[in-house]
PDB file of N, CA and C in Angstrom:
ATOM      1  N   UNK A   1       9.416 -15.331  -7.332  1.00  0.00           N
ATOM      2  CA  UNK A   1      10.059 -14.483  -6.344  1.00  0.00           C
ATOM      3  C   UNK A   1      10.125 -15.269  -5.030  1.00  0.00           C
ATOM      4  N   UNK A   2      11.270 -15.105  -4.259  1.00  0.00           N
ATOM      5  CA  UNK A   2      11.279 -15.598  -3.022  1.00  0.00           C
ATOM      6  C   UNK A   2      10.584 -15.185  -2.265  1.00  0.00           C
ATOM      7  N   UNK A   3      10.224 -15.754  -0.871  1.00  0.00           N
ATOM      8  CA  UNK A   3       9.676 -15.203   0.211  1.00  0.00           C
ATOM      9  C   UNK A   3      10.516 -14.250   0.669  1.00  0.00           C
ATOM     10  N   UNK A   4      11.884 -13.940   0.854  1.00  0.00           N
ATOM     11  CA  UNK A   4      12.769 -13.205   0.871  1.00  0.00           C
ATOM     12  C   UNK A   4      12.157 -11.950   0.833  1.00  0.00           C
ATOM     13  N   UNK A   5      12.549 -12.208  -0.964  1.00  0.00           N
ATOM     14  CA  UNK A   5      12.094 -10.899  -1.847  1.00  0.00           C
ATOM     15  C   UNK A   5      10.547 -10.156  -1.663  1.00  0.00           C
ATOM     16  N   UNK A   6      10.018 -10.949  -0.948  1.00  0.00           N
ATOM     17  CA  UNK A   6       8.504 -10.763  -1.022  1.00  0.00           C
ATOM     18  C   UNK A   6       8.943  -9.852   0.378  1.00  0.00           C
ATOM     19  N   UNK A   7       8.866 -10.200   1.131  1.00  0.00           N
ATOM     20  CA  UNK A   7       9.245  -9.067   2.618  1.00  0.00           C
ATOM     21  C   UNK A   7      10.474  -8.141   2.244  1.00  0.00           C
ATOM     22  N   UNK A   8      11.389  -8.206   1.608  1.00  0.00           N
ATOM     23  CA  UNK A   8      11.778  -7.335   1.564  1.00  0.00           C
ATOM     24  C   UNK A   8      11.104  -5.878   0.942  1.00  0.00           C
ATOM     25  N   UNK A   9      10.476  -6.389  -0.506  1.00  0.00           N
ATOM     26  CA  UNK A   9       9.590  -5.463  -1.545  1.00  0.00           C
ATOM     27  C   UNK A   9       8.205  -5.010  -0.340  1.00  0.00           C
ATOM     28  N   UNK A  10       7.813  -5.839   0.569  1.00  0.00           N
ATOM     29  CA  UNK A  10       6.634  -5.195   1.142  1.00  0.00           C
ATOM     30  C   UNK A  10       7.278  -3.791   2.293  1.00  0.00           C
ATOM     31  N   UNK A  11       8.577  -4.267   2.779  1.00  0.00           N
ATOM     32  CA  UNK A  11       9.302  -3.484   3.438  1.00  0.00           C
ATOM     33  C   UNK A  11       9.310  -2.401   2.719  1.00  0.00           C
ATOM     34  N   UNK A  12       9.817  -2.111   1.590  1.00  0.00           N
ATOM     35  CA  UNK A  12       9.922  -0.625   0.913  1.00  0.00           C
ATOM     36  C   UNK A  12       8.388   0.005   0.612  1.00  0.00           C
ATOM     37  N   UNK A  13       7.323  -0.942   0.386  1.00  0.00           N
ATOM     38  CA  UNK A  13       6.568  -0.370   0.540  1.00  0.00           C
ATOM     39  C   UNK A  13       6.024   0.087   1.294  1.00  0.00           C
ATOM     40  N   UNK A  14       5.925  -0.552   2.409  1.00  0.00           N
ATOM     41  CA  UNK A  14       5.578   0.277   3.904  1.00  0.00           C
ATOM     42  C   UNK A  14       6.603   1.406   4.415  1.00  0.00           C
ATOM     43  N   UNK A  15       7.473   1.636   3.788  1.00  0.00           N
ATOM     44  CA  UNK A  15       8.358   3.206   3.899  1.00  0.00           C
ATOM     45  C   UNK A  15       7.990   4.118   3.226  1.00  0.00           C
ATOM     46  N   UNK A  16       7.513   3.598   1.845  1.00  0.00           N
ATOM     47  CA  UNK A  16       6.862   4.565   1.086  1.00  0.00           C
ATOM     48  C   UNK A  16       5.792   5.078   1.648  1.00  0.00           C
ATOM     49  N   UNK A  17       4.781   3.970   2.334  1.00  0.00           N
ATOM     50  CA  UNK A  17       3.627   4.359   2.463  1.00  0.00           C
ATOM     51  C   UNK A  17       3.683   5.531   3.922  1.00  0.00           C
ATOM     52  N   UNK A  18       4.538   5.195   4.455  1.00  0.00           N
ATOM     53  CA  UNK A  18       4.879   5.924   6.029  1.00  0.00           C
ATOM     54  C   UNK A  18       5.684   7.481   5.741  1.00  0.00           C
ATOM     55  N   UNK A  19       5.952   7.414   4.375  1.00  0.00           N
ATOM     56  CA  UNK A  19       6.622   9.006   3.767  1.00  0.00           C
ATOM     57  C   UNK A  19       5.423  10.141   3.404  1.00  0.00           C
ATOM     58  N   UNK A  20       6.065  10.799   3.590  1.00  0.00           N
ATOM     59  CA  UNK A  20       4.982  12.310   2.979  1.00  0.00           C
ATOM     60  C   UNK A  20       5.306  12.756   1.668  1.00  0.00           C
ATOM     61  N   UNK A  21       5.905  11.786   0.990  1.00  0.00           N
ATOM     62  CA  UNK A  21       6.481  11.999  -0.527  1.00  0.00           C
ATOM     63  C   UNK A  21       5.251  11.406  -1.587  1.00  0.00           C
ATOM     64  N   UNK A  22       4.423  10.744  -1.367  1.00  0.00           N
ATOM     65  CA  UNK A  22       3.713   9.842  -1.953  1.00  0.00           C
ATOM     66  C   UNK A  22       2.360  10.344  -2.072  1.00  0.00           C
ATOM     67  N   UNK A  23       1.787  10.312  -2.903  1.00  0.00           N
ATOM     68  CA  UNK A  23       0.303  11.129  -3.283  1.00  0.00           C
ATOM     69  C   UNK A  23      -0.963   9.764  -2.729  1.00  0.00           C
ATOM     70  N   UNK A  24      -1.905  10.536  -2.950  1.00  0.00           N
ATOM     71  CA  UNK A  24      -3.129   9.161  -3.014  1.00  0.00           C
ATOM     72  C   UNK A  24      -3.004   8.346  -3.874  1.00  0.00           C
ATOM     73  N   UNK A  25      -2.808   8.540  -5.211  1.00  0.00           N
ATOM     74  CA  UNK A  25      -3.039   7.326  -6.191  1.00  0.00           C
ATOM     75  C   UNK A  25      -1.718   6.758  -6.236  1.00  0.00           C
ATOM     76  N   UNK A  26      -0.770   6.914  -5.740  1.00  0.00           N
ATOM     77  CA  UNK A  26       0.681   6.381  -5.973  1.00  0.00           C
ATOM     78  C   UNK A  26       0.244   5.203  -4.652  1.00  0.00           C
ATOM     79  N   UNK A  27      -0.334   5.905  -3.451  1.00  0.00           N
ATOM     80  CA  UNK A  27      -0.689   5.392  -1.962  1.00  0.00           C
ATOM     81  C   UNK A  27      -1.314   4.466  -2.374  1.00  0.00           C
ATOM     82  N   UNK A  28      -2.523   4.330  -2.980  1.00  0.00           N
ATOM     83  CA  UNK A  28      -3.652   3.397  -3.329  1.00  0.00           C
ATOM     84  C   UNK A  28      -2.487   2.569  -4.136  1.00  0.00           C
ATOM     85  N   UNK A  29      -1.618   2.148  -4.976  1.00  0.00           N
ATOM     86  CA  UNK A  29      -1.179   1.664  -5.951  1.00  0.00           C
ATOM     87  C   UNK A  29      -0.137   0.974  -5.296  1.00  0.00           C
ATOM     88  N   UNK A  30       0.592   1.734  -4.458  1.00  0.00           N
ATOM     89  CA  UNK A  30       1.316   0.675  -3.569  1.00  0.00           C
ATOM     90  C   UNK A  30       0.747  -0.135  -2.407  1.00  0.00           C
ATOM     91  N   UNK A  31      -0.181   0.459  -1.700  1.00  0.00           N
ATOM     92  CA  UNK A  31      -1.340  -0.275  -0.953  1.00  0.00           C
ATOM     93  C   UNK A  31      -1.798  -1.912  -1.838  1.00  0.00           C
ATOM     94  N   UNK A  32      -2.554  -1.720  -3.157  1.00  0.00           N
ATOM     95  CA  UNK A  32      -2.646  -2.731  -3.774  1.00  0.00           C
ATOM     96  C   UNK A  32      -1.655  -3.928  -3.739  1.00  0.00           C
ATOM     97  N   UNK A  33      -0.508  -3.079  -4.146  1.00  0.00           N
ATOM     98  CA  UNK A  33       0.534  -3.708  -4.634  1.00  0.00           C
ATOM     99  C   UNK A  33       1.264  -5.145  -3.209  1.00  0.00           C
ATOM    100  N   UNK A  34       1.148  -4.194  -2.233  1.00  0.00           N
ATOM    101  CA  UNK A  34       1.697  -4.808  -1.229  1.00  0.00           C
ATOM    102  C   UNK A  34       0.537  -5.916  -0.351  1.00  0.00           C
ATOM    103  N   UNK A  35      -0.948  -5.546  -0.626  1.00  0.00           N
ATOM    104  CA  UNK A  35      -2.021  -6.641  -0.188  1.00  0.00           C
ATOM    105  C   UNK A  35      -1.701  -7.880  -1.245  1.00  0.00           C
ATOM    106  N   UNK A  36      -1.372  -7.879  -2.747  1.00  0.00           N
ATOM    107  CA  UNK A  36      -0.893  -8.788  -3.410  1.00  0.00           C
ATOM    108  C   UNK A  36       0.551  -9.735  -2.672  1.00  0.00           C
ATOM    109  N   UNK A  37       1.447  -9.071  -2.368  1.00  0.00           N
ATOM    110  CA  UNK A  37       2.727  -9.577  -2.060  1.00  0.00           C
ATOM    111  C   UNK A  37       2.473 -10.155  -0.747  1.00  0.00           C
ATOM    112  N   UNK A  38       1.506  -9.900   0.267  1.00  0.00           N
ATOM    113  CA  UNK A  38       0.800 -10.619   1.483  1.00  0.00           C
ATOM    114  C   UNK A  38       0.391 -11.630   1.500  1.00  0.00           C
ATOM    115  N   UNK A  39      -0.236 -11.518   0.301  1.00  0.00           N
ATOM    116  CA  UNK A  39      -1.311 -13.228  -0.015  1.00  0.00           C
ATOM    117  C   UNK A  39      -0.238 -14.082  -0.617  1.00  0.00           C
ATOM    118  N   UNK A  40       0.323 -13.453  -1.256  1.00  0.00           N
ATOM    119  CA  UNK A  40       1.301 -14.442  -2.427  1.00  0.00           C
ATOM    120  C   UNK A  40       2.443 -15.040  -1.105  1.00  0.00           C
ATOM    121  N   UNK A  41       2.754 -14.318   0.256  1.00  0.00           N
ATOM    122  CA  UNK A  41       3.866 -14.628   1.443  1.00  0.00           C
ATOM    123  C   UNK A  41       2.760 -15.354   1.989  1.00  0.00           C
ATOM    124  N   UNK A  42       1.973 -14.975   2.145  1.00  0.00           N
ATOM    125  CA  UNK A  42       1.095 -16.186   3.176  1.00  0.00           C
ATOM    126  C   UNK A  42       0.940 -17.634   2.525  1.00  0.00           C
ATOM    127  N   UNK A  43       0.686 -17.278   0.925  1.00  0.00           N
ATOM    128  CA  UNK A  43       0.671 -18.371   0.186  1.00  0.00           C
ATOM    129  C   UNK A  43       1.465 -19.815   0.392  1.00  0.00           C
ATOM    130  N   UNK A  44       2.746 -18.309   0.327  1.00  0.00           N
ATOM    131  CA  UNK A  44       3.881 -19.571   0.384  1.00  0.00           C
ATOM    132  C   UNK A  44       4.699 -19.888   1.878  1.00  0.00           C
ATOM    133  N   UNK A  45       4.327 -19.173   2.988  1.00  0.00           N
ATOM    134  CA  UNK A  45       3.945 -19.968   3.997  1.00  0.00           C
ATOM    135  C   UNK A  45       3.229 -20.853   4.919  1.00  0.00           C
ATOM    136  N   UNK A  46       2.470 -20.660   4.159  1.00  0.00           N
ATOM    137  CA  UNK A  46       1.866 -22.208   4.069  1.00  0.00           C
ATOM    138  C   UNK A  46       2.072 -23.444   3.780  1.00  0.00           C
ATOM    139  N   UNK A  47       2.667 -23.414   2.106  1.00  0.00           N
ATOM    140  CA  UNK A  47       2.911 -24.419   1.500  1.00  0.00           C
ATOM    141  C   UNK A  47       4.382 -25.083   2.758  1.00  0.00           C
ATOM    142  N   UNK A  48       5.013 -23.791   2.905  1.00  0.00           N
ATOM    143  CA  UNK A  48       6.128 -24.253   3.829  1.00  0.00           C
ATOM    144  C   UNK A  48       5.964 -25.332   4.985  1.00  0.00           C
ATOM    145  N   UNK A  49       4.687 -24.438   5.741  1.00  0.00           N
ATOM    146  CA  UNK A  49       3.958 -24.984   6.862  1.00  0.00           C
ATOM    147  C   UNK A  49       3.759 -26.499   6.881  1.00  0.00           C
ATOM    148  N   UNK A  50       3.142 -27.061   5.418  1.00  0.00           N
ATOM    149  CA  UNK A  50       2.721 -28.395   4.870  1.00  0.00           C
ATOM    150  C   UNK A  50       3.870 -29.207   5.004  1.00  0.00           C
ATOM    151  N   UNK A  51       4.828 -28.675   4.633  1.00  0.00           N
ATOM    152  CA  UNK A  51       6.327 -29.208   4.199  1.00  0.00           C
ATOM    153  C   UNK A  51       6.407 -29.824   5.342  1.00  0.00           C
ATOM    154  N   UNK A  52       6.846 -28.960   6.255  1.00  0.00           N
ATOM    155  CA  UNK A  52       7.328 -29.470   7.424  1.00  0.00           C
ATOM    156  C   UNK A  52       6.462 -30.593   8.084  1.00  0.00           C
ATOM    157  N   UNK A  53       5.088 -30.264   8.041  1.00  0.00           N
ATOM    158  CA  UNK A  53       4.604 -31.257   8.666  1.00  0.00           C
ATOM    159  C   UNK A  53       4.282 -32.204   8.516  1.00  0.00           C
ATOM    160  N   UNK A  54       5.060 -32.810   7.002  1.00  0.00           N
ATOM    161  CA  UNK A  54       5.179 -33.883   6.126  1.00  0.00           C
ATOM    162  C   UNK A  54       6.351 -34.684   6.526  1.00  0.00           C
ATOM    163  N   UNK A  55       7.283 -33.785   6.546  1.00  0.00           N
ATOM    164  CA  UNK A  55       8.624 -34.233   7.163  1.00  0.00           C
ATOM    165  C   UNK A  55       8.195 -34.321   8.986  1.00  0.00           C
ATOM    166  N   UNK A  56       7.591 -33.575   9.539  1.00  0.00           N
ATOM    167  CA  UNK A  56       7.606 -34.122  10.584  1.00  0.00           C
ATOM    168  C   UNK A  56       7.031 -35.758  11.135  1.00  0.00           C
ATOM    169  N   UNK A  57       6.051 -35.625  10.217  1.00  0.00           N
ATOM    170  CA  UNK A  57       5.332 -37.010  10.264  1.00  0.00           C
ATOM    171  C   UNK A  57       6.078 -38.304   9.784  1.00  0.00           C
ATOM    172  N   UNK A  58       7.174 -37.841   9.299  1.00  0.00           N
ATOM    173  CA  UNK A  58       7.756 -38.761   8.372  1.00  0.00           C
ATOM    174  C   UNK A  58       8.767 -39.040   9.496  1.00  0.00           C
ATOM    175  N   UNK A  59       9.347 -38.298  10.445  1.00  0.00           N
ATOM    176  CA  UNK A  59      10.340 -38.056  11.104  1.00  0.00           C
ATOM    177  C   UNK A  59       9.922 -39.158  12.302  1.00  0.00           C
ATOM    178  N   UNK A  60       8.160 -38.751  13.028  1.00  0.00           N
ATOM    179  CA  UNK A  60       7.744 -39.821  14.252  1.00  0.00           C
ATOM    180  C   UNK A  60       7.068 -40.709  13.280  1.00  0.00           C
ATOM    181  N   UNK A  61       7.078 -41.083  11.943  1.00  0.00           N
ATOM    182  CA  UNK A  61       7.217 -42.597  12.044  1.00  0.00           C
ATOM    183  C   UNK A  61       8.477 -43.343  12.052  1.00  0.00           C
ATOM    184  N   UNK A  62       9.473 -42.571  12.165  1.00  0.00           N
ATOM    185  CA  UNK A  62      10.841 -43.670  12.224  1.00  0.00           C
ATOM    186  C   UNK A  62      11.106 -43.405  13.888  1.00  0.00           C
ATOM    187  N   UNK A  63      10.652 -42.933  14.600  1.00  0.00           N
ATOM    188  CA  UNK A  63      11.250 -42.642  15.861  1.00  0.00           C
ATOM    189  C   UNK A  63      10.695 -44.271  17.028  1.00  0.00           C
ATOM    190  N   UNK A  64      11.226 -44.581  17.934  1.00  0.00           N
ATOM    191  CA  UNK A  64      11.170 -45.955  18.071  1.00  0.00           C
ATOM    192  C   UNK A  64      11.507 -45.662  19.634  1.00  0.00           C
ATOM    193  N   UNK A  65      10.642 -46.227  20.614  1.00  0.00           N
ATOM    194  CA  UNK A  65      10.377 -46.195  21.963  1.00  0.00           C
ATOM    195  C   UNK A  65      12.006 -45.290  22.701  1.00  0.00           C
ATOM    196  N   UNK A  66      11.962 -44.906  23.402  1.00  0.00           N
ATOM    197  CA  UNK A  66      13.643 -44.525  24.027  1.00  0.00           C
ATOM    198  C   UNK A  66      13.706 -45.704  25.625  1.00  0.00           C
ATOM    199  N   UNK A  67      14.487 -46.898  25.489  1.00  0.00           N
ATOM    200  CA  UNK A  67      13.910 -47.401  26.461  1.00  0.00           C
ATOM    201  C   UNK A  67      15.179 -46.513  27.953  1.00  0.00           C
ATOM    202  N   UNK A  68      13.772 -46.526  29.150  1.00  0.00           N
ATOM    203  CA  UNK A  68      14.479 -46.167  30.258  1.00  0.00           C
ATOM    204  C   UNK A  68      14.394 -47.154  31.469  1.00  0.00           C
ATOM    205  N   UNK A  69      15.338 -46.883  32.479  1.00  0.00           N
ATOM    206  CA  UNK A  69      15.446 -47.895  34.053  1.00  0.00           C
ATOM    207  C   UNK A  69      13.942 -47.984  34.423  1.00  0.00           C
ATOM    208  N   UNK A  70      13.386 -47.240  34.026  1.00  0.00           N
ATOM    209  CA  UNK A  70      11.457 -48.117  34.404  1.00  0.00           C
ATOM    210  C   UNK A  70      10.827 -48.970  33.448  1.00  0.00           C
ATOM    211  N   UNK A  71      11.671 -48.984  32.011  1.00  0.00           N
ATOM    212  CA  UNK A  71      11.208 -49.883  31.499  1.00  0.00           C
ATOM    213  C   UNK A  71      11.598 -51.069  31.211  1.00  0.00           C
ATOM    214  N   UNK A  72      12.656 -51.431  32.142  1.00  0.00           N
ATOM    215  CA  UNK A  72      13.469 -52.655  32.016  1.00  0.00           C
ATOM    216  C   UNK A  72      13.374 -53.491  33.177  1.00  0.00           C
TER     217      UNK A  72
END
């Protein structure tokens, strides 16, 4: 599942959970449901997090002095 999909699905659950349609054990069950889809988004913002700062590192080792009128 995407990260997308992951906020979107936690979105409906936090409507559910904010409705007066929903019992305790349905509450508890989507409660679960959506502490799962948290960890699994944090999960994979993280991995994102890594990404970038792989590519960033990769990015200032090619970057190369900018010369200016004080340094000439």
């Amino acid at each position: 599942m995407s990260y997308e999909e992951t906020i979107k699905k936690l979105e409906i659950i936090v409507e559910k959970l904010n409705s007066d349609k929903v019992g305790i054990e349905e509450s508890l069950a989507l409660y679960s449901e959506g502490i799962e889809l948290a960890k699994n988004g944090l999960k994979e913002l993280n991995q994102f997090k890594g990404k970038i700062e792989l590519l960033n590192k990769d990015l200032s080792s090619l970057e190369t002095p900018v010369e200016t009128e004080d340094n000439e």
